[in-house]
N, C-alpha and C. Protein backbone atom coordinates (compact mmCIF):
# COMPACT_ATOMS: atom_id res chain seq x y z
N UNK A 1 -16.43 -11.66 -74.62
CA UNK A 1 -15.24 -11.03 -74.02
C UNK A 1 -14.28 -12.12 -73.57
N UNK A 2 -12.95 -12.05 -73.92
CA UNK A 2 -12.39 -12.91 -73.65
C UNK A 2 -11.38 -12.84 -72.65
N UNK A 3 -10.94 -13.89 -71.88
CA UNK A 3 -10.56 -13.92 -70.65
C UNK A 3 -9.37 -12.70 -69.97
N UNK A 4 -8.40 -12.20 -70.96
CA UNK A 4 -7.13 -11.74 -71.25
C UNK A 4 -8.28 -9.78 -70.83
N UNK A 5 -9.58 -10.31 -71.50
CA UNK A 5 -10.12 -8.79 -71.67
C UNK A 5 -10.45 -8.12 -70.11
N UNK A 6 -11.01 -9.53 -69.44
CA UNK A 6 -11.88 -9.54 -68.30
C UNK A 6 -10.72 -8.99 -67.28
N UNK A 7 -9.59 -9.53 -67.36
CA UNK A 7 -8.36 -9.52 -66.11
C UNK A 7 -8.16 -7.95 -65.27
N UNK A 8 -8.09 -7.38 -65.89
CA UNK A 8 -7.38 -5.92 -65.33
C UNK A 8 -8.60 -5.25 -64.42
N UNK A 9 -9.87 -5.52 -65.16
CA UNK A 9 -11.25 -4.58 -64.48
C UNK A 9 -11.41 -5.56 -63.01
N UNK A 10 -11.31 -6.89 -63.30
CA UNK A 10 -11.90 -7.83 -62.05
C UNK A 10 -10.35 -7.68 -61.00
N UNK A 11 -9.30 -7.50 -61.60
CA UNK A 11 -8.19 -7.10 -60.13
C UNK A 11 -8.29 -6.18 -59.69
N UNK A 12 -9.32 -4.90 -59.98
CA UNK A 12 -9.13 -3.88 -59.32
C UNK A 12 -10.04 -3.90 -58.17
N UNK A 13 -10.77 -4.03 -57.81
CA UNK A 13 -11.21 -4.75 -55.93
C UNK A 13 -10.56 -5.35 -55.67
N UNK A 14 -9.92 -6.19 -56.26
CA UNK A 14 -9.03 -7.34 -55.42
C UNK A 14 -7.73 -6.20 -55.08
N UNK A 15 -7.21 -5.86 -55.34
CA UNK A 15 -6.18 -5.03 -55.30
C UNK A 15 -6.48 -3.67 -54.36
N UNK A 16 -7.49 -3.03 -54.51
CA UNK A 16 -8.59 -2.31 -53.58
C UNK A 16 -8.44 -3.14 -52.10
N UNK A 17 -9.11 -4.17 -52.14
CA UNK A 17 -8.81 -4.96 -50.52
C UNK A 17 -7.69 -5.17 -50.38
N UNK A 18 -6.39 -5.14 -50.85
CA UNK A 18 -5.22 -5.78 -50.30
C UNK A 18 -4.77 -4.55 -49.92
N UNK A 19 -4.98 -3.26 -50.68
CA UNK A 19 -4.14 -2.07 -50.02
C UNK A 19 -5.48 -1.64 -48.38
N UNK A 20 -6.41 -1.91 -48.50
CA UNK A 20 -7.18 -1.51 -47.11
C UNK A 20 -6.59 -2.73 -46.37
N UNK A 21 -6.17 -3.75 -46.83
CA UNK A 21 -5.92 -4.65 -45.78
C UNK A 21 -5.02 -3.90 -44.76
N UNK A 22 -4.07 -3.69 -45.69
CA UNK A 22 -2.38 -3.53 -45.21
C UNK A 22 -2.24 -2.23 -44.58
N UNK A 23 -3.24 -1.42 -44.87
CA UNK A 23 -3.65 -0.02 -43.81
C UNK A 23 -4.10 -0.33 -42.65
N UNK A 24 -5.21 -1.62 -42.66
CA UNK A 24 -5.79 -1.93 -41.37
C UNK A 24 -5.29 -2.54 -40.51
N UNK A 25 -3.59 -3.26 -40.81
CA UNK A 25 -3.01 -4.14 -40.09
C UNK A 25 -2.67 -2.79 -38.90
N UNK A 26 -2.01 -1.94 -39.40
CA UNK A 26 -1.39 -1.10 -38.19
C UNK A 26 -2.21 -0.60 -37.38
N UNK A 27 -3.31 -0.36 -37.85
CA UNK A 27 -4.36 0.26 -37.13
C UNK A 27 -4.86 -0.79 -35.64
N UNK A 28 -5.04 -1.76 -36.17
CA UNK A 28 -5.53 -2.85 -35.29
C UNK A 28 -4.24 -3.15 -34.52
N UNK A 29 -3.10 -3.56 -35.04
CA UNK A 29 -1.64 -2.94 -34.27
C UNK A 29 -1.76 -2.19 -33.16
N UNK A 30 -2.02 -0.59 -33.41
CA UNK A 30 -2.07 0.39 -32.35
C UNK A 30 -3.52 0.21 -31.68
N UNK A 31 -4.27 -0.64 -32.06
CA UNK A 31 -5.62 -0.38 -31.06
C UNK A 31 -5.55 -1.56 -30.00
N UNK A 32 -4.86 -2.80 -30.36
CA UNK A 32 -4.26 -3.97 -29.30
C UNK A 32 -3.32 -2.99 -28.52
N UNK A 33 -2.24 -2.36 -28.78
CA UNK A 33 -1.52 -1.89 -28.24
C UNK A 33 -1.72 -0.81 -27.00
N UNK A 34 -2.74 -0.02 -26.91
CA UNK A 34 -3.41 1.28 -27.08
C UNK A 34 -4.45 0.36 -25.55
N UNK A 35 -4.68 -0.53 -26.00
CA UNK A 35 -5.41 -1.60 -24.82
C UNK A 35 -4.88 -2.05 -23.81
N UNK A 36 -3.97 -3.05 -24.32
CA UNK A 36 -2.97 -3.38 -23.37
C UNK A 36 -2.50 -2.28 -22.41
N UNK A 37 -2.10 -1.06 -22.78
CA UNK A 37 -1.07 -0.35 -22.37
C UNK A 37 -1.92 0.66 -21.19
N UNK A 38 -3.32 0.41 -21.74
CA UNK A 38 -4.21 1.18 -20.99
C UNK A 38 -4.79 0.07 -19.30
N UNK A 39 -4.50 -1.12 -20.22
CA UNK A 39 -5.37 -2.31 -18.80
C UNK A 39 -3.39 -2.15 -17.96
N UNK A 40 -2.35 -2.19 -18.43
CA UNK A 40 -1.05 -2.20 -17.48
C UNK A 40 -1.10 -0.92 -16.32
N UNK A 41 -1.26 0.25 -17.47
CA UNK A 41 -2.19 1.25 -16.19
C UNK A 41 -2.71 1.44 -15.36
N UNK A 42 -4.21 0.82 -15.51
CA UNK A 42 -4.98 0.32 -14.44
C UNK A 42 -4.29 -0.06 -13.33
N UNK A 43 -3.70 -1.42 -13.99
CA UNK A 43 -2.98 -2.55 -12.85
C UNK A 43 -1.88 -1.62 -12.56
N UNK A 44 -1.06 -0.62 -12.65
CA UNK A 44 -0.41 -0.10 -11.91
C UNK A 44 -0.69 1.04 -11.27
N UNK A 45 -1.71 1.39 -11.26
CA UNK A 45 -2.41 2.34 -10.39
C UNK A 45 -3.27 1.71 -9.63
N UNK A 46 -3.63 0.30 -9.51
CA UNK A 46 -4.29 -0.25 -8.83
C UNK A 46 -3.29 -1.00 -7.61
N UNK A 47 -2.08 -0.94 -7.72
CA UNK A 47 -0.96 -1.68 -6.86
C UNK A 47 -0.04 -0.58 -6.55
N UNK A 48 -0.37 0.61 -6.48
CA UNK A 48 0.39 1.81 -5.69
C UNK A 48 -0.27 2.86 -4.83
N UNK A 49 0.33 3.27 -4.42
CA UNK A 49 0.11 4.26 -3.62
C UNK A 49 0.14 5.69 -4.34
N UNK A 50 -1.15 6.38 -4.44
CA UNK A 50 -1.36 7.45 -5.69
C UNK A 50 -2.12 9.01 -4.69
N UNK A 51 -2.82 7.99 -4.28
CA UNK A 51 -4.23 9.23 -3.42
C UNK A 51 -4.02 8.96 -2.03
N UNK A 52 -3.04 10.12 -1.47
CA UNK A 52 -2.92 9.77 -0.28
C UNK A 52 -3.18 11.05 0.48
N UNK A 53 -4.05 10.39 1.87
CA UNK A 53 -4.67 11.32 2.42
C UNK A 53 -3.97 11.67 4.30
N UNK A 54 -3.44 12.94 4.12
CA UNK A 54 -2.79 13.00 5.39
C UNK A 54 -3.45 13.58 6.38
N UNK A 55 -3.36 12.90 8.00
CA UNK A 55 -4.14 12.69 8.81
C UNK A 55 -2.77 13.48 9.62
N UNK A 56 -3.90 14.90 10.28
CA UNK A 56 -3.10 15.04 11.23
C UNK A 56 -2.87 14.49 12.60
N UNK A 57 -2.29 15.34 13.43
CA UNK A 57 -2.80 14.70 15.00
C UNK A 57 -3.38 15.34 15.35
N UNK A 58 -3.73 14.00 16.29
CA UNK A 58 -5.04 14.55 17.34
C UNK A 58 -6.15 14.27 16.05
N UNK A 59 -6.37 13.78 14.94
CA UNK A 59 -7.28 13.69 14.09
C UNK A 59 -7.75 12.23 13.09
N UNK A 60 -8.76 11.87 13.07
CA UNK A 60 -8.96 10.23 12.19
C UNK A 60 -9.67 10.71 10.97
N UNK A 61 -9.37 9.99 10.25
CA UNK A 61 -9.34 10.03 9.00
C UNK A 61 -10.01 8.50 8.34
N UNK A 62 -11.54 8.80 7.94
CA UNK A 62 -11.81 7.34 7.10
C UNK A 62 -11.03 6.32 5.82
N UNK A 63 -10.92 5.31 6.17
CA UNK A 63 -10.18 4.52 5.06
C UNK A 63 -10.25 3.24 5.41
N UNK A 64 -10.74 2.39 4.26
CA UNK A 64 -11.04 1.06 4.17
C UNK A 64 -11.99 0.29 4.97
N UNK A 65 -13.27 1.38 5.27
CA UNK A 65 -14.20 0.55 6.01
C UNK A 65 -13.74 1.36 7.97
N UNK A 66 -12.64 2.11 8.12
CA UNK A 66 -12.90 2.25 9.34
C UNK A 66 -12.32 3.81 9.64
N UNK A 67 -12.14 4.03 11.00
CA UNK A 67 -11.62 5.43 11.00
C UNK A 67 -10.46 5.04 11.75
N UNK A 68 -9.22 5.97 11.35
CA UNK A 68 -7.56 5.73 11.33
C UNK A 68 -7.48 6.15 12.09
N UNK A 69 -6.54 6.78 13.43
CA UNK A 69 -5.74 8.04 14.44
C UNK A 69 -4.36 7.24 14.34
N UNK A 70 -3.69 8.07 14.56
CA UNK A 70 -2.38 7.97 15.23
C UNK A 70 -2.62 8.20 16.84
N UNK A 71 -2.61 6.95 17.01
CA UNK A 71 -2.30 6.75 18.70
C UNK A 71 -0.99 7.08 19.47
N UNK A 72 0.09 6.81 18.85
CA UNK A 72 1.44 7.25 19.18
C UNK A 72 2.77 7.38 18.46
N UNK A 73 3.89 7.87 18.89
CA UNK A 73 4.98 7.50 18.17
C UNK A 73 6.15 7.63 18.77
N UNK A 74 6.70 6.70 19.31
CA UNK A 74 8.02 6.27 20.36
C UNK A 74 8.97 6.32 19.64
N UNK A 75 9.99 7.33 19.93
CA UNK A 75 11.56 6.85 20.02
C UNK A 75 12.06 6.42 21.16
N UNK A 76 12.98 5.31 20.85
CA UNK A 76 14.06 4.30 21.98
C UNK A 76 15.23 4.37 21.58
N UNK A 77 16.46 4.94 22.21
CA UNK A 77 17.71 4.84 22.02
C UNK A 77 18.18 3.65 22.92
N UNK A 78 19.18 3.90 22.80
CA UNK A 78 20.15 2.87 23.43
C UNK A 78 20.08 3.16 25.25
N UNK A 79 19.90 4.03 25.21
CA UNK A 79 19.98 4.61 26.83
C UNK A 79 18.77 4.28 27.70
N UNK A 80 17.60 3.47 27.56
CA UNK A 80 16.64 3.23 27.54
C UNK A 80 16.58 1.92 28.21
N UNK A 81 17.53 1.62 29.22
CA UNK A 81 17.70 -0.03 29.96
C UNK A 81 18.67 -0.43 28.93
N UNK A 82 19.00 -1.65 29.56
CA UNK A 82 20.14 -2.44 28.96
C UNK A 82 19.39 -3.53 28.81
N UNK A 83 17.41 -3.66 28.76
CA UNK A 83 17.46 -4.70 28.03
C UNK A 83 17.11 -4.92 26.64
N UNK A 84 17.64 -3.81 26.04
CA UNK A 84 17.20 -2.81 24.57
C UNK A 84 18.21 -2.49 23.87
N UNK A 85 19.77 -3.02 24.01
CA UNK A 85 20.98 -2.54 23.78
C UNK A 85 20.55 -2.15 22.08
N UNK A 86 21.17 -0.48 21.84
CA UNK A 86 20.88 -0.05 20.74
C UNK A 86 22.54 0.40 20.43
N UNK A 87 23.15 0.51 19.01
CA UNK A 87 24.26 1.43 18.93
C UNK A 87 23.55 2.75 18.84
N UNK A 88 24.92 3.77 19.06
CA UNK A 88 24.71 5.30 19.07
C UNK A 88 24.37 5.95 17.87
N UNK A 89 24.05 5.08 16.87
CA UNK A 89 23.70 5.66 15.16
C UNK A 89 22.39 4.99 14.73
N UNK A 90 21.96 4.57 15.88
CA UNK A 90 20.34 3.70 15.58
C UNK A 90 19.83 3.82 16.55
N UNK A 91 18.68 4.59 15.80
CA UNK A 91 16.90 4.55 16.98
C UNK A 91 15.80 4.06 16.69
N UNK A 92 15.24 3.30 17.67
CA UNK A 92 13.68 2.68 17.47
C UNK A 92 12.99 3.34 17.63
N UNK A 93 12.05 3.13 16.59
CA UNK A 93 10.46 3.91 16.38
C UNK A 93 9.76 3.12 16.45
N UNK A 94 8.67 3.08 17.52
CA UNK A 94 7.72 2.45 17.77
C UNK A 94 6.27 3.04 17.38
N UNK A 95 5.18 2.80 16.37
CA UNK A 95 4.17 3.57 15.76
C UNK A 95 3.18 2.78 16.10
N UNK A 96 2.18 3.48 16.64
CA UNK A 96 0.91 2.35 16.81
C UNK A 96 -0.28 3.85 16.59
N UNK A 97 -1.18 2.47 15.58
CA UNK A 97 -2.48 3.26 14.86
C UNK A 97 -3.40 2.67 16.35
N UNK A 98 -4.64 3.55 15.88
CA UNK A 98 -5.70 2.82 16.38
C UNK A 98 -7.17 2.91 15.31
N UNK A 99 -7.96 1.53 14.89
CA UNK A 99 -8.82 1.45 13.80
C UNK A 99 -10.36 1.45 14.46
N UNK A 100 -11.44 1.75 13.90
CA UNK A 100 -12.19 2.53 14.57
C UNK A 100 -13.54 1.38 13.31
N UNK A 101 -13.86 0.08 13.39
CA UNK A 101 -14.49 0.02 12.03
C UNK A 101 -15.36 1.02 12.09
N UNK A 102 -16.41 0.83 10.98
CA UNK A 102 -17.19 1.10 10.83
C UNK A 102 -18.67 0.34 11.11
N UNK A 103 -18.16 -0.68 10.65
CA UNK A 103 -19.38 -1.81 11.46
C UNK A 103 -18.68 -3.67 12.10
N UNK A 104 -19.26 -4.09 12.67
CA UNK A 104 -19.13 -5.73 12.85
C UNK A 104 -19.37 -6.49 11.47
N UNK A 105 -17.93 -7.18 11.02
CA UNK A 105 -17.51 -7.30 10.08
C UNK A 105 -17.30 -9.07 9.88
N UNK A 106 -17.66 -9.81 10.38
CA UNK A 106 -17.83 -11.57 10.39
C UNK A 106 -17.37 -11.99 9.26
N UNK A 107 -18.09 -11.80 8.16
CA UNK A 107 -18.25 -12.21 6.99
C UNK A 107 -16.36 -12.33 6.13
N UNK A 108 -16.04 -13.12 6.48
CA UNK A 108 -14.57 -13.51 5.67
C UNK A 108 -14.23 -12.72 4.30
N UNK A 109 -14.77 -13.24 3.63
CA UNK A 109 -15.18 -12.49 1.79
C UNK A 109 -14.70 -10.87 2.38
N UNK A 110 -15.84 -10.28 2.86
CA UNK A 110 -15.94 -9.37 2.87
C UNK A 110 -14.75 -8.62 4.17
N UNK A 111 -14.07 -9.34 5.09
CA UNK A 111 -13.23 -8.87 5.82
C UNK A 111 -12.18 -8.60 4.85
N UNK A 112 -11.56 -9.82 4.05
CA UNK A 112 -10.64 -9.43 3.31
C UNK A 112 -10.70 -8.36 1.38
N UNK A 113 -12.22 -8.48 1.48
CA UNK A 113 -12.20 -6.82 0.43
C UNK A 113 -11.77 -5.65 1.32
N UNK A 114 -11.99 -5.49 2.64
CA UNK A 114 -11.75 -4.48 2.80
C UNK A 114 -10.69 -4.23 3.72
N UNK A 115 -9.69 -5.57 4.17
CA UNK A 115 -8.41 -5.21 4.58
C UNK A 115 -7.54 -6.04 4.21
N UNK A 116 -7.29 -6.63 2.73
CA UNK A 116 -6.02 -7.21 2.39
C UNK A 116 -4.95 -6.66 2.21
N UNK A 117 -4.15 -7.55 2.72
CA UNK A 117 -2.74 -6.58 2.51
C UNK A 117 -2.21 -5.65 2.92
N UNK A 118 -2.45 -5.38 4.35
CA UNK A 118 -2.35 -4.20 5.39
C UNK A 118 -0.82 -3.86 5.64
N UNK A 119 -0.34 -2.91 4.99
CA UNK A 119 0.96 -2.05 4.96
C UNK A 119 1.14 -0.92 5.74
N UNK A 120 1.95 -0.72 6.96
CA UNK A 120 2.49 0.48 7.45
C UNK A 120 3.87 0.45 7.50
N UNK A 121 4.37 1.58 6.91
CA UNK A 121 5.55 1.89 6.66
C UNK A 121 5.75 3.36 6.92
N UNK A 122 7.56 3.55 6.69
CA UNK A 122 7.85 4.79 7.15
C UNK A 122 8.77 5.65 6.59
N UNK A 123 8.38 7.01 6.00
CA UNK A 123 9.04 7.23 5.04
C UNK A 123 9.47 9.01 5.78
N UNK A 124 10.72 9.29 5.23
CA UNK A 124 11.01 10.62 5.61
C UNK A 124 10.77 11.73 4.75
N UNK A 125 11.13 13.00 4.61
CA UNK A 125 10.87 14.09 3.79
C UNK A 125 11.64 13.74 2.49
N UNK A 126 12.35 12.91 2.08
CA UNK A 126 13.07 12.36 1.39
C UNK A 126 12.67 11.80 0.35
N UNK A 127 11.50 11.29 0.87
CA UNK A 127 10.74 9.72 -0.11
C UNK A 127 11.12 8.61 0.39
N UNK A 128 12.68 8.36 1.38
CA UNK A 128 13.21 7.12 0.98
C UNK A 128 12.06 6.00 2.18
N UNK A 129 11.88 5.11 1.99
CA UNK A 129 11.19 4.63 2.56
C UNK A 129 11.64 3.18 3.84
N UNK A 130 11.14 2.94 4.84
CA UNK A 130 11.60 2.06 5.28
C UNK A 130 10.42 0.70 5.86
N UNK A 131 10.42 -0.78 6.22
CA UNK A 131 10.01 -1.18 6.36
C UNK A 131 9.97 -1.61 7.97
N UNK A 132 8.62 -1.92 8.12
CA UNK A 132 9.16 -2.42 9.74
C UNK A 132 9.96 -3.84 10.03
N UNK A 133 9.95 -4.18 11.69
CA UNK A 133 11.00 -5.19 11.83
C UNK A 133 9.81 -6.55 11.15
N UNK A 134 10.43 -7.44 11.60
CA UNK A 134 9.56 -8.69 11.11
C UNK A 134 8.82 -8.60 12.60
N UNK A 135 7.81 -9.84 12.24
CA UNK A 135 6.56 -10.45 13.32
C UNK A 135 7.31 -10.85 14.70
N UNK A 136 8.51 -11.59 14.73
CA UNK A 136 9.56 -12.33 15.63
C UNK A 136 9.83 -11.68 15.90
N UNK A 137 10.92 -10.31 16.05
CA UNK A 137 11.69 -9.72 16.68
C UNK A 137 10.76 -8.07 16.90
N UNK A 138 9.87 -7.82 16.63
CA UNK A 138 9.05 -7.01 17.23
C UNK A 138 8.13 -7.88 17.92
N UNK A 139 7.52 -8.83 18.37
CA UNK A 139 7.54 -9.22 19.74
C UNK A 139 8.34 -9.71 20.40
N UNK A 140 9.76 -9.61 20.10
CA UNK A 140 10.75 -10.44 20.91
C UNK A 140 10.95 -8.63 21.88
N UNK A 141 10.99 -7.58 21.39
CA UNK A 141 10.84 -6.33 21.38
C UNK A 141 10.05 -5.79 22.77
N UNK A 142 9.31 -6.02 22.09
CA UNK A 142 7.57 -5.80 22.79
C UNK A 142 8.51 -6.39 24.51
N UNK A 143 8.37 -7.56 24.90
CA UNK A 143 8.74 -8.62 25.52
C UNK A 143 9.33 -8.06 26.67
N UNK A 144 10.39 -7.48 25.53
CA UNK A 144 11.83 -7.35 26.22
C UNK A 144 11.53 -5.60 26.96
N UNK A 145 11.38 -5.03 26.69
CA UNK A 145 10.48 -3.52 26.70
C UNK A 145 9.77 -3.55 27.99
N UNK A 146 8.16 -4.23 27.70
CA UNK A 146 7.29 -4.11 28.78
C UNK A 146 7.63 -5.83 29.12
N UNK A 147 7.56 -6.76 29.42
CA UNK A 147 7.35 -8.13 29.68
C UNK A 147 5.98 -8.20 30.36
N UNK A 148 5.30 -7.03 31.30
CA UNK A 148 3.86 -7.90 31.73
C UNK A 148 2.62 -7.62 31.08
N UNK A 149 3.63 -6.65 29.51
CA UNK A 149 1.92 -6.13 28.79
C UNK A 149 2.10 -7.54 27.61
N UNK A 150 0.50 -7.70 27.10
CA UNK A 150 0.70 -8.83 25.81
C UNK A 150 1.22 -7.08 24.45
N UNK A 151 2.12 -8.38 24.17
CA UNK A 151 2.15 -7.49 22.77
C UNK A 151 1.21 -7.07 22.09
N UNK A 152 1.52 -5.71 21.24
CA UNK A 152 0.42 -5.00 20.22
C UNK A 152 0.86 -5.56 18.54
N UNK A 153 -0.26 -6.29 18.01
CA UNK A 153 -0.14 -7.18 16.46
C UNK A 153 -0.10 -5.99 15.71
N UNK A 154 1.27 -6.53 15.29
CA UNK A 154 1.68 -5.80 14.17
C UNK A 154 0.24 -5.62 12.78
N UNK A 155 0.80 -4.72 11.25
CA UNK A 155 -0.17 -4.33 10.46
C UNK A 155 -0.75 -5.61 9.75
N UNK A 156 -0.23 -7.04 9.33
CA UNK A 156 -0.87 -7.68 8.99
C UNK A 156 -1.88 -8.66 9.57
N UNK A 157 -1.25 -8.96 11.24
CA UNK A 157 -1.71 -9.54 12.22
C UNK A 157 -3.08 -9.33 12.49
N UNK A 158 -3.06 -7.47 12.91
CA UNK A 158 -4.36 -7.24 13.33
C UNK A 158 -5.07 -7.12 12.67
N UNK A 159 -4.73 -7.15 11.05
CA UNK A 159 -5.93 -6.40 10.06
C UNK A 159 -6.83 -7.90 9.72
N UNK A 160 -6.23 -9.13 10.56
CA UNK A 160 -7.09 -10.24 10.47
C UNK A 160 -8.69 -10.36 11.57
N UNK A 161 -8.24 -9.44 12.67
CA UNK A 161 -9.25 -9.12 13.88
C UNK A 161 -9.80 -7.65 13.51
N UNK A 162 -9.78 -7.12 12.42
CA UNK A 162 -10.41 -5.69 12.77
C UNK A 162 -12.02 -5.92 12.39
N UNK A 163 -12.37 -5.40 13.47
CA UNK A 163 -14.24 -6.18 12.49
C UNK A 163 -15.20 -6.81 13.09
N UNK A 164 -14.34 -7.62 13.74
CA UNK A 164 -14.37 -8.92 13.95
C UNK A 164 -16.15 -9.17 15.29
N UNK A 165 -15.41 -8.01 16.21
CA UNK A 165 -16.50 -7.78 17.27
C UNK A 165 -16.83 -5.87 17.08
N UNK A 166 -16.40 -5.55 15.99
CA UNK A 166 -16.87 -4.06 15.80
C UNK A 166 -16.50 -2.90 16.57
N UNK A 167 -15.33 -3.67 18.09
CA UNK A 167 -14.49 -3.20 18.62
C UNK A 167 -12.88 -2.37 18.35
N UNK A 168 -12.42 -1.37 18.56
CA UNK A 168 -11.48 -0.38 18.40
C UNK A 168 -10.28 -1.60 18.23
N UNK A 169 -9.48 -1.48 17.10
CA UNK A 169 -8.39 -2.55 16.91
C UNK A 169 -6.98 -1.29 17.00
N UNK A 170 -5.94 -2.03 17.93
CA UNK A 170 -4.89 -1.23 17.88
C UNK A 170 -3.96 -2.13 16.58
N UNK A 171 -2.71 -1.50 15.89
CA UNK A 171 -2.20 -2.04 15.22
C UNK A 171 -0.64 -1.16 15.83
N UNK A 172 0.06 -1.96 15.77
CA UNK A 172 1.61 -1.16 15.94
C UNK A 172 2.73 -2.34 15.41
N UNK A 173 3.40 -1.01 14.92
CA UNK A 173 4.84 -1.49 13.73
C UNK A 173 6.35 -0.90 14.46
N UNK A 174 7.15 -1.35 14.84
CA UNK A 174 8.63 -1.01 15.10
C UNK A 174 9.71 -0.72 13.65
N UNK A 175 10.65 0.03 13.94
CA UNK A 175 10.90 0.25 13.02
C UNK A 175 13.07 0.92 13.30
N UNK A 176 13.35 0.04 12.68
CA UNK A 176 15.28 0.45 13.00
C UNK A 176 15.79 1.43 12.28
N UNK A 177 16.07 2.65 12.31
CA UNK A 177 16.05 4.00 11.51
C UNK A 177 17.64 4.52 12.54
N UNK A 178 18.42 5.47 11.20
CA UNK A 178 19.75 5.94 11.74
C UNK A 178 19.28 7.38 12.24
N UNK A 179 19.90 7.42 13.37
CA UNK A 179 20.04 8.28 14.01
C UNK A 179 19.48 9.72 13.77
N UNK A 180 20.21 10.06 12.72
CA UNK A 180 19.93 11.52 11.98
C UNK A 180 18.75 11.71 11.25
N UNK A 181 18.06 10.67 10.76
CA UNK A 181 17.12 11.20 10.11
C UNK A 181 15.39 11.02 11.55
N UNK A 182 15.47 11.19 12.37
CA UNK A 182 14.77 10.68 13.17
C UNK A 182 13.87 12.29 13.64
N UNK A 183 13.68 12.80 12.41
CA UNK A 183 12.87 13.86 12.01
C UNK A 183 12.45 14.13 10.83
N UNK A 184 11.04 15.16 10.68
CA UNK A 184 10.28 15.23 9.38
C UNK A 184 9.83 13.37 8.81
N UNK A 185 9.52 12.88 9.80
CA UNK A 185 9.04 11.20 9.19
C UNK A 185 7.50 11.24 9.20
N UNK A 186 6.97 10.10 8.55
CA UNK A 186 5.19 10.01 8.67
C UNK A 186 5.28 9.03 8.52
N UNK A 187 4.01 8.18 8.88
CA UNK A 187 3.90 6.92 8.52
C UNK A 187 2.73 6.99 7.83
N UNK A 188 2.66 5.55 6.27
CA UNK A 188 2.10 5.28 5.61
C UNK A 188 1.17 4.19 5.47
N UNK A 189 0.39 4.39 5.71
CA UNK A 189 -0.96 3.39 5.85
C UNK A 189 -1.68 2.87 4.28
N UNK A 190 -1.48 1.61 4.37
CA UNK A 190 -2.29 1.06 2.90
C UNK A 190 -2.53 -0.33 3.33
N UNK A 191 -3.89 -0.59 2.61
CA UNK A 191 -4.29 -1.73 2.15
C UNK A 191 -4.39 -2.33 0.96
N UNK A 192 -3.91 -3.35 0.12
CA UNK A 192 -3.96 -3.86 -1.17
C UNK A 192 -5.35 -3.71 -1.59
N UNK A 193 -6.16 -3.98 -0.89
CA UNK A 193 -7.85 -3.91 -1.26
C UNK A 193 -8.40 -1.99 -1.17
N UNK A 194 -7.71 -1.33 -0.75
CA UNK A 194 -7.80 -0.17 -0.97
C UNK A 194 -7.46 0.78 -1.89
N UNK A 195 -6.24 0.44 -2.19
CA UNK A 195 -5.09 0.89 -3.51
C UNK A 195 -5.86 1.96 -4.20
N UNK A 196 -5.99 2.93 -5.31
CA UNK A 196 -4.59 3.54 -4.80
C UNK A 196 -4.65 3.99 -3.78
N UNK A 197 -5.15 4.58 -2.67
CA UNK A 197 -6.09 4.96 -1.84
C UNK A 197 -4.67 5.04 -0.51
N UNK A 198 -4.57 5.65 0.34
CA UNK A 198 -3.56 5.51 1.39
C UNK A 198 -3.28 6.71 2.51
N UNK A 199 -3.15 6.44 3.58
CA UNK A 199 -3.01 7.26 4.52
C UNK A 199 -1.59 7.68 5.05
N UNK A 200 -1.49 9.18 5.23
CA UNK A 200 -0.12 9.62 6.02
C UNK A 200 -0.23 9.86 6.83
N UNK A 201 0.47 9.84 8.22
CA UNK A 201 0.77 10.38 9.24
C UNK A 201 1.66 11.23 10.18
N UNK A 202 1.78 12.33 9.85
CA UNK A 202 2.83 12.91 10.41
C UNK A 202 3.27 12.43 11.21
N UNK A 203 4.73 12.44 12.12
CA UNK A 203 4.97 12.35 13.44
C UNK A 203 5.51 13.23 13.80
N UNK A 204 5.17 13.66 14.91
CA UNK A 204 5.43 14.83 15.85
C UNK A 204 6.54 14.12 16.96
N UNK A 205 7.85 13.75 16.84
CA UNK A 205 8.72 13.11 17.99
C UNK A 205 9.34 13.94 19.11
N UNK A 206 8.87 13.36 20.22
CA UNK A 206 9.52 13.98 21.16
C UNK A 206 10.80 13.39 21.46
């Protein structure tokens, strides 16, 4: 048999694999794709706020190793001393949790699995959301307010002591909000090491 005879029968596998190739490129295409798109998921359901569990008053609620309450929730206008000067279109909200661990918590590693990244914030019937003041001027706050109490550590502060002696940790956040919306608000409780995982709190303002 001569060479010219052999050609046509021996390209047909070869020709066979090049068309499965070129089918399998897309396939493997959409199955990288199909991966990726599934691990971005994850990671964005792992860095939001998804499962959130609302805590009424007068009631605690487990999360991240301890039990939550709403201890309080202060409004301060302007009328409130003059050493608090507020304008007439802005009120302070003062929110303080109280954390309840679950056990005496030493162990570093394990303090920060179960409270990195300690977020309270404050959001209205709206969605829109707001952040509290900074570390400086909510104890400049605090200070100016009571002067002979020690200030209460704000949400990242204290979530470094919660544990620590297995003792009740207070946490409180201030917060500069206009006037009008200073109803239907809750505050939002999260930890990065908790995610999606997160707590609401109604407030009931007097």
């Amino acid at each position: 048999m001569t060479l010219s005879e052999r050609t046509p029968s021996e390209g047909r596998p070869a020709r066979r694999w090049y068309w499965r190739s070129m089918i399998a490129i897309p396939v493997l295409f959409l199955a990288v794709f199909a991966f990726g798109a599934r691990v971005d998921i994850m990671d964005y359901l792992a860095s939001h706020e998804f499962r959130i569990t609302t805590v009424k008053p007068g009631e605690a609620a487990p999360y991240a190793r301890a039990d939550w309450s709403l201890v309080s929730a202060r409004l301060v206008d302007g009328g409130e001393g003059a050493r608090l000067p507020l304008s007439k279109d802005r009120k302070l909200l003062i929110i303080r949790l109280k954390a309840v661990p679950e056990e005496k918590i030493v162990d570093e590693a394990q303090r920060q699995a179960a409270w990195l990244g300690c977020s309270l914030t404050l959001l209205d019937g709206g969605g829109q959301r707001w952040s509290p003041l900074s570390f400086v001027l909510s104890r400049d706050i605090s200070r100016a307010l009571e002067p002979t109490t020690t200030p209460v550590a704000g949400c990242l502060e204290a979530s470094r002591s919660i544990g620590l002696d297995g003792q009740p940790t207070l946490v409180e956040e201030k917060f500069l909000i206009p006037a009008e919306v200073a109803s239907g608000l809750s505050a939002r409780l999260s930890f990065r090491s908790a995610l999606p995982d997160a707590l609401s709190f109604p407030l009931e303002l007097r």
